[in-house]
N, C-alpha and C. Protein backbone atom coordinates (compact mmCIF):
# COMPACT_ATOMS: atom_id res chain seq x y z
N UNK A 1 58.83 -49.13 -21.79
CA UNK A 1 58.48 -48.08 -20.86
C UNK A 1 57.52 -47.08 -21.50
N UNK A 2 58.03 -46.89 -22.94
CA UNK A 2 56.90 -46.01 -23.61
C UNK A 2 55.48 -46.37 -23.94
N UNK A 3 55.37 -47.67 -24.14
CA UNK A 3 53.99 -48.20 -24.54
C UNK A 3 53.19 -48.32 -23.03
N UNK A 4 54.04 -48.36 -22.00
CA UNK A 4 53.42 -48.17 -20.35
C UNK A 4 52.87 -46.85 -19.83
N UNK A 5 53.53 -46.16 -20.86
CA UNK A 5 53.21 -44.78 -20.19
C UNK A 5 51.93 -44.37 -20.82
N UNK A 6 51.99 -44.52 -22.41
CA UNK A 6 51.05 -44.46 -23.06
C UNK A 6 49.37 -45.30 -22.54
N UNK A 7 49.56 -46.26 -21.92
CA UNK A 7 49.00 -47.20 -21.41
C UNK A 7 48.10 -46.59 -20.68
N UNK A 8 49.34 -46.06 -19.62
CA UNK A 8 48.54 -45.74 -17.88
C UNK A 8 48.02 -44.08 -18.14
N UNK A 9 48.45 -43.51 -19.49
CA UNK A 9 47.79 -42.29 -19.90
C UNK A 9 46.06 -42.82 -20.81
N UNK A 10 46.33 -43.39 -21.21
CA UNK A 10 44.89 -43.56 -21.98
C UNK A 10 44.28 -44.45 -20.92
N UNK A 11 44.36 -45.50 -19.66
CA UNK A 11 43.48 -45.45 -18.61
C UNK A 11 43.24 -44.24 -17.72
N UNK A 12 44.29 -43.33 -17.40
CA UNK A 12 43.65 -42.14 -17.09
C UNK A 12 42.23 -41.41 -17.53
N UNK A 13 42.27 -41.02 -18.53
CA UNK A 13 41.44 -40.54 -19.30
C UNK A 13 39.95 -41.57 -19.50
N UNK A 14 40.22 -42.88 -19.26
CA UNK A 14 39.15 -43.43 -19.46
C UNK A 14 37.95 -43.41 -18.19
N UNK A 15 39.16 -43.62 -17.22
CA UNK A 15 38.70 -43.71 -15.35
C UNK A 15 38.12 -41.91 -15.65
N UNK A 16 39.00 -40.78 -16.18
CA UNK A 16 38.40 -39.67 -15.85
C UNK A 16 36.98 -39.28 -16.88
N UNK A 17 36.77 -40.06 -17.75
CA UNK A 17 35.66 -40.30 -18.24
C UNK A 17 34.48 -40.68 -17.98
N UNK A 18 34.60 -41.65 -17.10
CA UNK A 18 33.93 -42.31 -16.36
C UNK A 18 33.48 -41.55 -15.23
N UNK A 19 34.12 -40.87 -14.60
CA UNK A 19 33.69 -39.48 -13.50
C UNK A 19 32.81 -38.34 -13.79
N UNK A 20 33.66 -37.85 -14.73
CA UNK A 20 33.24 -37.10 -15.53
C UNK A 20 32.10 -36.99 -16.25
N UNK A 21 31.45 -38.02 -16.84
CA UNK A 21 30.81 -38.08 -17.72
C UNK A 21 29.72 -38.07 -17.00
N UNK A 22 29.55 -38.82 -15.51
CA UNK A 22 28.11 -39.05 -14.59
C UNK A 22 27.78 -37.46 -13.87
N UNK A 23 29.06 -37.02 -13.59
CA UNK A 23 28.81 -35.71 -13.05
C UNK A 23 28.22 -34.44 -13.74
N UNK A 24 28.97 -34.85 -15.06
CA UNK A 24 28.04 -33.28 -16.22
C UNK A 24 26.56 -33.78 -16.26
N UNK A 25 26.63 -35.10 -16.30
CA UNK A 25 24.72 -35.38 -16.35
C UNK A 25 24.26 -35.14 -15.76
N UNK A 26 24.94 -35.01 -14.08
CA UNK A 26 23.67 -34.88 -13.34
C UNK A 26 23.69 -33.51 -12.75
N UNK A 27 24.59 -32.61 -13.35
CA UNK A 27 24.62 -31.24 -12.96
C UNK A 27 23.01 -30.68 -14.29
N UNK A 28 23.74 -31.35 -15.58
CA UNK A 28 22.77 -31.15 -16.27
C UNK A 28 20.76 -31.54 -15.98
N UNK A 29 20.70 -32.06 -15.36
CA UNK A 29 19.40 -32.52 -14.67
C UNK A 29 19.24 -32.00 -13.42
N UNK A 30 19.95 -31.02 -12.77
CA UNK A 30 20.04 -30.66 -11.38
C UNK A 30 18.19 -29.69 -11.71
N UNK A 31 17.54 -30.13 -10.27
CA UNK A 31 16.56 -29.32 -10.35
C UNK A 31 16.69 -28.31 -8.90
N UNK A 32 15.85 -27.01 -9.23
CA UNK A 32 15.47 -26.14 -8.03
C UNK A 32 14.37 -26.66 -7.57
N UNK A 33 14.58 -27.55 -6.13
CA UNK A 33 13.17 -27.33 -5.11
C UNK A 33 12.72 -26.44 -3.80
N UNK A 34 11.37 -25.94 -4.07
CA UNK A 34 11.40 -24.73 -2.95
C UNK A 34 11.13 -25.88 -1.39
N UNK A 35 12.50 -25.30 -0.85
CA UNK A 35 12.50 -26.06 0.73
C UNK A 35 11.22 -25.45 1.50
N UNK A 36 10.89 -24.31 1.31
CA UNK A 36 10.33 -23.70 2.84
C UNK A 36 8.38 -24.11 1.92
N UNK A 37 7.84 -22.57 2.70
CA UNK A 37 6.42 -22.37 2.15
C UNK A 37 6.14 -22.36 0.73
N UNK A 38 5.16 -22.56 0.42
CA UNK A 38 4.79 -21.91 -0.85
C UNK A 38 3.31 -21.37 -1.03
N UNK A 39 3.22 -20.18 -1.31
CA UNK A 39 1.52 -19.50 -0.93
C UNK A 39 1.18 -20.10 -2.33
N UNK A 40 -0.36 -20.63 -1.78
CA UNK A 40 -1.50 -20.89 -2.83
C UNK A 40 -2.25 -20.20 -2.88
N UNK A 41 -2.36 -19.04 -3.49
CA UNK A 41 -3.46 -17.64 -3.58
C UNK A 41 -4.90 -18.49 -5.06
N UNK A 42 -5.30 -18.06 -4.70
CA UNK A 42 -6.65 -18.34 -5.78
C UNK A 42 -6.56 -17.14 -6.78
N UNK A 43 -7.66 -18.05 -7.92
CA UNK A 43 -7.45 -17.18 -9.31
C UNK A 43 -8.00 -16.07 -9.23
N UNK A 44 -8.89 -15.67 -8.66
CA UNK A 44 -9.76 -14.98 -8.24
C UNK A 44 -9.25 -13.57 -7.27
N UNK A 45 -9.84 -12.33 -7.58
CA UNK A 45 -9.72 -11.27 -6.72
C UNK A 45 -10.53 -11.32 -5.47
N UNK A 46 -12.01 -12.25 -5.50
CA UNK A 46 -13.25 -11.90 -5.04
C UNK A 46 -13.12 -13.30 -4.23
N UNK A 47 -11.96 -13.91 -3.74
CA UNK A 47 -12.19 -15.32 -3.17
C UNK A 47 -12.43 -15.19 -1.43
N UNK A 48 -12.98 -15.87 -1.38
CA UNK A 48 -13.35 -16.17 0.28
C UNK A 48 -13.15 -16.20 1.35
N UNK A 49 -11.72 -16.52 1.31
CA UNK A 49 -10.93 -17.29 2.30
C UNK A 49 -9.57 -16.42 1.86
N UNK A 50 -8.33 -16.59 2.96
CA UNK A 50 -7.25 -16.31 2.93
C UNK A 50 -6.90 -17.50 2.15
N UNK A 51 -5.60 -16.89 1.53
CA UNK A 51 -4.22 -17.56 0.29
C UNK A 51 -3.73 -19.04 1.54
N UNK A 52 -3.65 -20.01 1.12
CA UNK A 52 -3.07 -21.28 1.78
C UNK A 52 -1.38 -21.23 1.71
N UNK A 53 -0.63 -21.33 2.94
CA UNK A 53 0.28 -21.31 3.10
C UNK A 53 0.71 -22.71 2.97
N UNK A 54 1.80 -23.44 2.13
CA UNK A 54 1.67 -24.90 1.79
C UNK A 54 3.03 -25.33 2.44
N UNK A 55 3.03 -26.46 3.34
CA UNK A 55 4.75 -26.48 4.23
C UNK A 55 5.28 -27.53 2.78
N UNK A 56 5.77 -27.30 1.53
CA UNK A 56 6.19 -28.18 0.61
C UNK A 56 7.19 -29.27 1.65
N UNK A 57 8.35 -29.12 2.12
CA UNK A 57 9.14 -29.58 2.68
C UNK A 57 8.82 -31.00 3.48
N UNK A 58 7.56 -30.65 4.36
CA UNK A 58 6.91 -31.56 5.11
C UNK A 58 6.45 -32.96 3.84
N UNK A 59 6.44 -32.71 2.94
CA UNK A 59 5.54 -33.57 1.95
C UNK A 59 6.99 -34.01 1.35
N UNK A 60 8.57 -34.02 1.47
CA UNK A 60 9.24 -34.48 0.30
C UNK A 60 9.45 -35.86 0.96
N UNK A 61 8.45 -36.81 1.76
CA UNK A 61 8.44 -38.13 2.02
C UNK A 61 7.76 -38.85 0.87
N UNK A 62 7.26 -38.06 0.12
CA UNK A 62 5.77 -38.45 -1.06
C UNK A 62 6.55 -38.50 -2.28
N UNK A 63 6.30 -39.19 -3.40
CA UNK A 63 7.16 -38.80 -4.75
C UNK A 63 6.18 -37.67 -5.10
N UNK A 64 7.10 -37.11 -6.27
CA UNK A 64 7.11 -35.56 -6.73
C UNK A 64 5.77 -35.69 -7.60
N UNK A 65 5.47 -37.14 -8.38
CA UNK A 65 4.61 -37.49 -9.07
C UNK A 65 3.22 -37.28 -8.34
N UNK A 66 3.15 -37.68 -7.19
CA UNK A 66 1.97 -37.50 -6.05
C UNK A 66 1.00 -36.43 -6.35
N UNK A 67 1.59 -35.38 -6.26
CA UNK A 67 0.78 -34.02 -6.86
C UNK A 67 1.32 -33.32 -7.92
N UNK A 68 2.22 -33.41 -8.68
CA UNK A 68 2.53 -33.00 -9.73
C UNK A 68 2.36 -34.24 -10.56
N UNK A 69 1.16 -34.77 -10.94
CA UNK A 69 0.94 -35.86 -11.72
C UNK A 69 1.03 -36.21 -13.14
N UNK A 70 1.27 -34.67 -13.75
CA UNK A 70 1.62 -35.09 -15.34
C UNK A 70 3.02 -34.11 -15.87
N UNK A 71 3.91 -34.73 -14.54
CA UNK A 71 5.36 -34.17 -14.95
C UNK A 71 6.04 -35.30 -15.31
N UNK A 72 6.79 -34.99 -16.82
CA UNK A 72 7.64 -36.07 -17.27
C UNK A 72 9.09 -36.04 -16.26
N UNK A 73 9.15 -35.62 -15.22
CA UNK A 73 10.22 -36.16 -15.12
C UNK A 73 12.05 -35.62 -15.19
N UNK A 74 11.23 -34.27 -16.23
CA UNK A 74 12.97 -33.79 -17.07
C UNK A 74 12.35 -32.40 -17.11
N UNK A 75 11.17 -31.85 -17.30
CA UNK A 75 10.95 -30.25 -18.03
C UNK A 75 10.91 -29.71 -16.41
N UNK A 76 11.13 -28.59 -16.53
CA UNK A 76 10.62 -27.61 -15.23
C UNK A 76 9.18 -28.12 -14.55
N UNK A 77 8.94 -28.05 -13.20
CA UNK A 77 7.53 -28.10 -12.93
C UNK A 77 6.88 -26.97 -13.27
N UNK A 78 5.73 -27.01 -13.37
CA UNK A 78 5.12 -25.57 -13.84
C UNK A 78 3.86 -25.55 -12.46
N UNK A 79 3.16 -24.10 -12.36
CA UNK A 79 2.18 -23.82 -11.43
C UNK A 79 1.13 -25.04 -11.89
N UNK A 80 0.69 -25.34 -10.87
CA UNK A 80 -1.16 -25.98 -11.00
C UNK A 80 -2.00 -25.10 -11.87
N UNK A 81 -2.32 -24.12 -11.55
CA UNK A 81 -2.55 -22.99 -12.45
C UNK A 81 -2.10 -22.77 -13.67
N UNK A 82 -1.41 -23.16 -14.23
CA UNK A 82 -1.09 -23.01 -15.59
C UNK A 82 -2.20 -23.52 -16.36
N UNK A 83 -1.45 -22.64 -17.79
CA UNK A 83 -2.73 -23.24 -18.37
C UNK A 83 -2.44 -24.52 -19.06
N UNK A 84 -4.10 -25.08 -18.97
CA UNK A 84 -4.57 -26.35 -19.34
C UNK A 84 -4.37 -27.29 -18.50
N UNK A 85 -3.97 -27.14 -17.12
CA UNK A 85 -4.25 -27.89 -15.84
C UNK A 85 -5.12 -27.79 -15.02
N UNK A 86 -4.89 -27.04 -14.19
CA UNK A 86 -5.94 -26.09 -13.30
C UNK A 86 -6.23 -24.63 -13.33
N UNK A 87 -7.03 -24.07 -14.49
CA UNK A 87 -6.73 -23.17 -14.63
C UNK A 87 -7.87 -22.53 -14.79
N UNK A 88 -8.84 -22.79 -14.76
CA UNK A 88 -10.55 -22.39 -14.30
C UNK A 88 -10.33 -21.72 -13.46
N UNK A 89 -11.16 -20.33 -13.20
CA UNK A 89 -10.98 -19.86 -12.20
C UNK A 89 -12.48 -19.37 -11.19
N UNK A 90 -13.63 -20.15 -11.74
CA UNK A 90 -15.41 -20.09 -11.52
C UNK A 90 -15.48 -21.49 -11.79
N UNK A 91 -16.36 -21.57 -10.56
CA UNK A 91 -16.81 -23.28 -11.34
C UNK A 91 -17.27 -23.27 -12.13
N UNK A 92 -17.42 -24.60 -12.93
CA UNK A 92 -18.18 -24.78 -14.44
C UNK A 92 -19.54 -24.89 -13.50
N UNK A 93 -20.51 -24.31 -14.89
CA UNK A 93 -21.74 -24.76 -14.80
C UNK A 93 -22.34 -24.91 -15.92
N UNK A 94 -23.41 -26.16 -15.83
CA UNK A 94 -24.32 -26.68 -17.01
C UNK A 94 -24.82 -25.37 -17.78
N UNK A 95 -25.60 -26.05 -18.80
CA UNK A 95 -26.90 -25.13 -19.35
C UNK A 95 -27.88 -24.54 -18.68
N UNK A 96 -27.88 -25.38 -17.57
CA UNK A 96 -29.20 -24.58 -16.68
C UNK A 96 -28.77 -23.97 -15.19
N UNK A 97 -27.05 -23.34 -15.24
CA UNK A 97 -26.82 -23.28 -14.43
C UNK A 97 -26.27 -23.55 -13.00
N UNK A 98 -26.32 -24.92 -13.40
CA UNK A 98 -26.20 -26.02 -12.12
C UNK A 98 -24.94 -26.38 -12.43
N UNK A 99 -23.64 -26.95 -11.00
CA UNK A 99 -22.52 -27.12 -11.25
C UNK A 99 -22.89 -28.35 -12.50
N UNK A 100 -21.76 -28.21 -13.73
CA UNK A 100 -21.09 -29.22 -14.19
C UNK A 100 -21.16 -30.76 -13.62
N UNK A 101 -21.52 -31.74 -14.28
CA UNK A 101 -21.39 -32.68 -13.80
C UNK A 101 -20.45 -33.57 -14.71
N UNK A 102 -19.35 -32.65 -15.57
CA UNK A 102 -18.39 -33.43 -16.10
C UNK A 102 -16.96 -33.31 -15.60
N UNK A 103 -16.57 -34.55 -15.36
CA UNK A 103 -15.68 -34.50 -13.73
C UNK A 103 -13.92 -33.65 -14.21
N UNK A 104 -13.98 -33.72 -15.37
CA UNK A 104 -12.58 -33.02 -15.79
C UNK A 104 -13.08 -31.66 -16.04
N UNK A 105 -14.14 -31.29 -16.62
CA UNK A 105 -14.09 -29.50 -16.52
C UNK A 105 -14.17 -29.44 -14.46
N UNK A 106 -14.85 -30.35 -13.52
CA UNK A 106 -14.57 -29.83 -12.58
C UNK A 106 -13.64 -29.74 -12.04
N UNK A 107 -12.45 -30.79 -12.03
CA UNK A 107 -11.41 -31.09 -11.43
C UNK A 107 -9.95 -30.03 -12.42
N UNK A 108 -10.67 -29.25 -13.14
CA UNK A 108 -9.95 -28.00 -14.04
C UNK A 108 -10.11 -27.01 -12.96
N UNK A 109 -11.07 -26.69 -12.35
CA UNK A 109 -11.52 -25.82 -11.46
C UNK A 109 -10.55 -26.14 -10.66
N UNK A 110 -9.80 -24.86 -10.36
CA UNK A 110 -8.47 -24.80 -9.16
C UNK A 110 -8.98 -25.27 -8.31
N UNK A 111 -9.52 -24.25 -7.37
CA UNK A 111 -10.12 -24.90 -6.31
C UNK A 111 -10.65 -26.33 -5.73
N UNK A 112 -11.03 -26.92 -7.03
CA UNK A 112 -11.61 -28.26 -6.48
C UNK A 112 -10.68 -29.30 -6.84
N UNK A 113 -9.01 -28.85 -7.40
CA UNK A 113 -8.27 -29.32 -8.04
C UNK A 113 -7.27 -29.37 -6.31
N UNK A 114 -7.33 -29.03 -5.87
CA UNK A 114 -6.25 -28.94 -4.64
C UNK A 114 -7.32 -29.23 -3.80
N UNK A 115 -8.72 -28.70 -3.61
CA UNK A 115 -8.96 -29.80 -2.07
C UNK A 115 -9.05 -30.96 -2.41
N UNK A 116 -9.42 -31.95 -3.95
CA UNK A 116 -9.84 -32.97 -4.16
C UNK A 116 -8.41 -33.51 -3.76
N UNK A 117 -7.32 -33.30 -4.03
CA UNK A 117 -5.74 -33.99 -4.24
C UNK A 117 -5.31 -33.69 -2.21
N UNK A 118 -5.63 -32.58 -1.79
CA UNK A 118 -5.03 -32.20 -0.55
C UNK A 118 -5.78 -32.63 0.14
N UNK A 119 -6.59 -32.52 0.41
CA UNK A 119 -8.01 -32.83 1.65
C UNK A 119 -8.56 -34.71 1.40
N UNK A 120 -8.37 -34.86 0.11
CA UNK A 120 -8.02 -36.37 -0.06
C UNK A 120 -7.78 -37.18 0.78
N UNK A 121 -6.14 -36.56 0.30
CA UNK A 121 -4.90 -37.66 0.25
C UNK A 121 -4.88 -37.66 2.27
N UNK A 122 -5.30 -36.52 2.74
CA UNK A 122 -5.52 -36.38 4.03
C UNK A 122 -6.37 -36.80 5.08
N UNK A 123 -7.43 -36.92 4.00
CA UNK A 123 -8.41 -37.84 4.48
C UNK A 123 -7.90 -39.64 4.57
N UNK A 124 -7.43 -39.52 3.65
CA UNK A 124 -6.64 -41.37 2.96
C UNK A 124 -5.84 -41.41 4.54
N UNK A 125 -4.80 -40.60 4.73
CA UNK A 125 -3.99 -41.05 5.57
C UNK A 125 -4.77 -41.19 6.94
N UNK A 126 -5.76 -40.40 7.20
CA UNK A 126 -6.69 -40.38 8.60
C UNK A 126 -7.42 -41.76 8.55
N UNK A 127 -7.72 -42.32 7.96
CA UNK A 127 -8.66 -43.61 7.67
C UNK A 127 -7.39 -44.90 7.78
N UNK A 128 -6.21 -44.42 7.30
CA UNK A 128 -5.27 -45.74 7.72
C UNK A 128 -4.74 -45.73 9.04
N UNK A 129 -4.38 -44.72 9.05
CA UNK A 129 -4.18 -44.72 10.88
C UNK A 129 -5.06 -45.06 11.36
N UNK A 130 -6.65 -45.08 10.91
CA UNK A 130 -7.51 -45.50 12.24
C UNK A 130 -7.72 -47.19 11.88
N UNK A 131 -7.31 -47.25 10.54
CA UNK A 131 -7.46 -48.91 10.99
C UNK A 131 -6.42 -49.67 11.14
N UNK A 132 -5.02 -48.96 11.08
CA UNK A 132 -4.09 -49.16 11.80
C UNK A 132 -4.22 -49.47 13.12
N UNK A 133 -4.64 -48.12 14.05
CA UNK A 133 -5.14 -48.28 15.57
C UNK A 133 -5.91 -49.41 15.62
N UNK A 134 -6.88 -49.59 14.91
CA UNK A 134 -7.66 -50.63 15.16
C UNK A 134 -7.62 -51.66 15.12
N UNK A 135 -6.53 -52.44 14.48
CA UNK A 135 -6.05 -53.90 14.58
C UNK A 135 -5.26 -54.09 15.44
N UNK A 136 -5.10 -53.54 16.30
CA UNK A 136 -4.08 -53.74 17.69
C UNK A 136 -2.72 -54.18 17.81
N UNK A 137 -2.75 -54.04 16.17
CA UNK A 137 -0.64 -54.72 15.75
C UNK A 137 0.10 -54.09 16.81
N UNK A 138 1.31 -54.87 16.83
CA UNK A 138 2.27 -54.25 17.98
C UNK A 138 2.59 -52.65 17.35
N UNK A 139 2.55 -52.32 16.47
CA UNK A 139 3.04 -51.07 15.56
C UNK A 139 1.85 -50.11 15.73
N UNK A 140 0.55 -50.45 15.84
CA UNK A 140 -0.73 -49.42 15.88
C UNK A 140 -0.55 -47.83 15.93
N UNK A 141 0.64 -47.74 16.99
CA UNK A 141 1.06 -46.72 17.58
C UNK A 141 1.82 -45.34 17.01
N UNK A 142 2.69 -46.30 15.59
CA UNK A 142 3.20 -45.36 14.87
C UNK A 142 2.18 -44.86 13.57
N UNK A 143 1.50 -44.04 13.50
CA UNK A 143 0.80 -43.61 12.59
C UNK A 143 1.46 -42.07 11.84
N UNK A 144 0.98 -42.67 10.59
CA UNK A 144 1.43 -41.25 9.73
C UNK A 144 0.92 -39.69 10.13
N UNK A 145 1.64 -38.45 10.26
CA UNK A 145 0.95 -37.42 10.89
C UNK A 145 -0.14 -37.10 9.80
N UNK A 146 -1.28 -36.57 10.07
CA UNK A 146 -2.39 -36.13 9.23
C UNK A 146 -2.24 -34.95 8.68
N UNK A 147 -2.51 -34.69 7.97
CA UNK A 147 -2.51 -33.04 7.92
C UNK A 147 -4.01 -32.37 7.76
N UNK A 148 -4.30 -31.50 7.64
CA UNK A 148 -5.73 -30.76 7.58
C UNK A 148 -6.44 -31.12 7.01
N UNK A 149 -8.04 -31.29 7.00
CA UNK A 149 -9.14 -31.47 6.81
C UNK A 149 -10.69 -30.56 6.67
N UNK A 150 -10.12 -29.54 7.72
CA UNK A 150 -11.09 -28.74 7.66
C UNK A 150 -10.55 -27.01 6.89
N UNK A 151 -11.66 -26.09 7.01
CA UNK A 151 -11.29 -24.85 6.01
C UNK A 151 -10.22 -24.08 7.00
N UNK A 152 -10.68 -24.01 7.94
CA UNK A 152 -9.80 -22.58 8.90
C UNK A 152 -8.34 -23.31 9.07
N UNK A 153 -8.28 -24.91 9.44
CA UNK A 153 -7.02 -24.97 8.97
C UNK A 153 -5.89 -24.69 8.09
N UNK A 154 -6.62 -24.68 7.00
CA UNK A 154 -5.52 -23.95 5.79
C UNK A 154 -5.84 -22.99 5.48
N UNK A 155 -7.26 -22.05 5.65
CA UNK A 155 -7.22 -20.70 5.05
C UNK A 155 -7.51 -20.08 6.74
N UNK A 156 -6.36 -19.41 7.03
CA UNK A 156 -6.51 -18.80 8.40
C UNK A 156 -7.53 -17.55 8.19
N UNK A 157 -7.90 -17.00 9.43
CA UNK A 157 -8.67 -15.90 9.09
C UNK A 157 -7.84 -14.55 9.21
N UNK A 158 -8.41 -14.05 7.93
CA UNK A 158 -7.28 -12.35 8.41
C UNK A 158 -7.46 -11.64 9.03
């Protein structure tokens, strides 16, 4: 009876190990994601356009990798803006003035760092839906929603 008890006590502990052990991990990896908006203001005091209001939420169909492209995975995400990502805040320009024609000091440039990735990937999805529509599959019909393309769409006027 004693070596039973001992028994069904050290499977206890093993089964509660086994619980246990998946749950501290993944409390330990628990991340904060912002559900609602998130404003994209520019680096700049002197910018053009109103701050872009971004619906994050609408986009958690996409992996996280999509636009956060050089996150391992485990550290905090950090701003686009940070430094040594997008963190130019004037376009580059050559020696003689003229934009840069080296595609990583441009794509450093905030600005051309979010329409190239946003206005893209938006463009990408507008071009499959239309040749979606266009092959007349029984499915044509369900197309991915688009999102914006043009300026006043995302920078409203104040």
């Amino acid at each position: 009876m004693r070596k039973s008890l001992w028994m069904l006590a050290a499977a206890l502990l093993i089964v509660l190990g086994l619980i246990w052990g998946p749950v501290s991990a993944a409390k330990e990896k628990e991340m904060c994601v912002p559900m609602g908006d998130i404003l994209l203001e520019p680096l700049t005091a002197e910018a053009k356009r109103a701050s872009v209001t971004f619906p994050h939420a609408v986009h958690f169909g996409y992996s996280c990798k999509e636009c956060h492209h050089t996150w391992d995975q485990v550290s905090p995400i950090g701003s686009c803006s940070a430094a040594g990502c997008h963190d130019v805040a004037e376009p580059p320009m050559d020696e003689e003035g003229k934009p840069s024609r080296d595609r990583l000091l441009q794509i450093q440039y905030h600005k051309n760092a979010f329409h190239s990735m946003c206005i893209g990937c938006h463009q990408d999805i507008k071009r499959a839906n239309e040749k979606l529509l266009s092959s007349r599959r029984p499915d044509a019909g369900q197309v991915a929603p688009t999102g914006p393309t043009g300026c006043v769409q995302c920078h409203p006027a104040d």
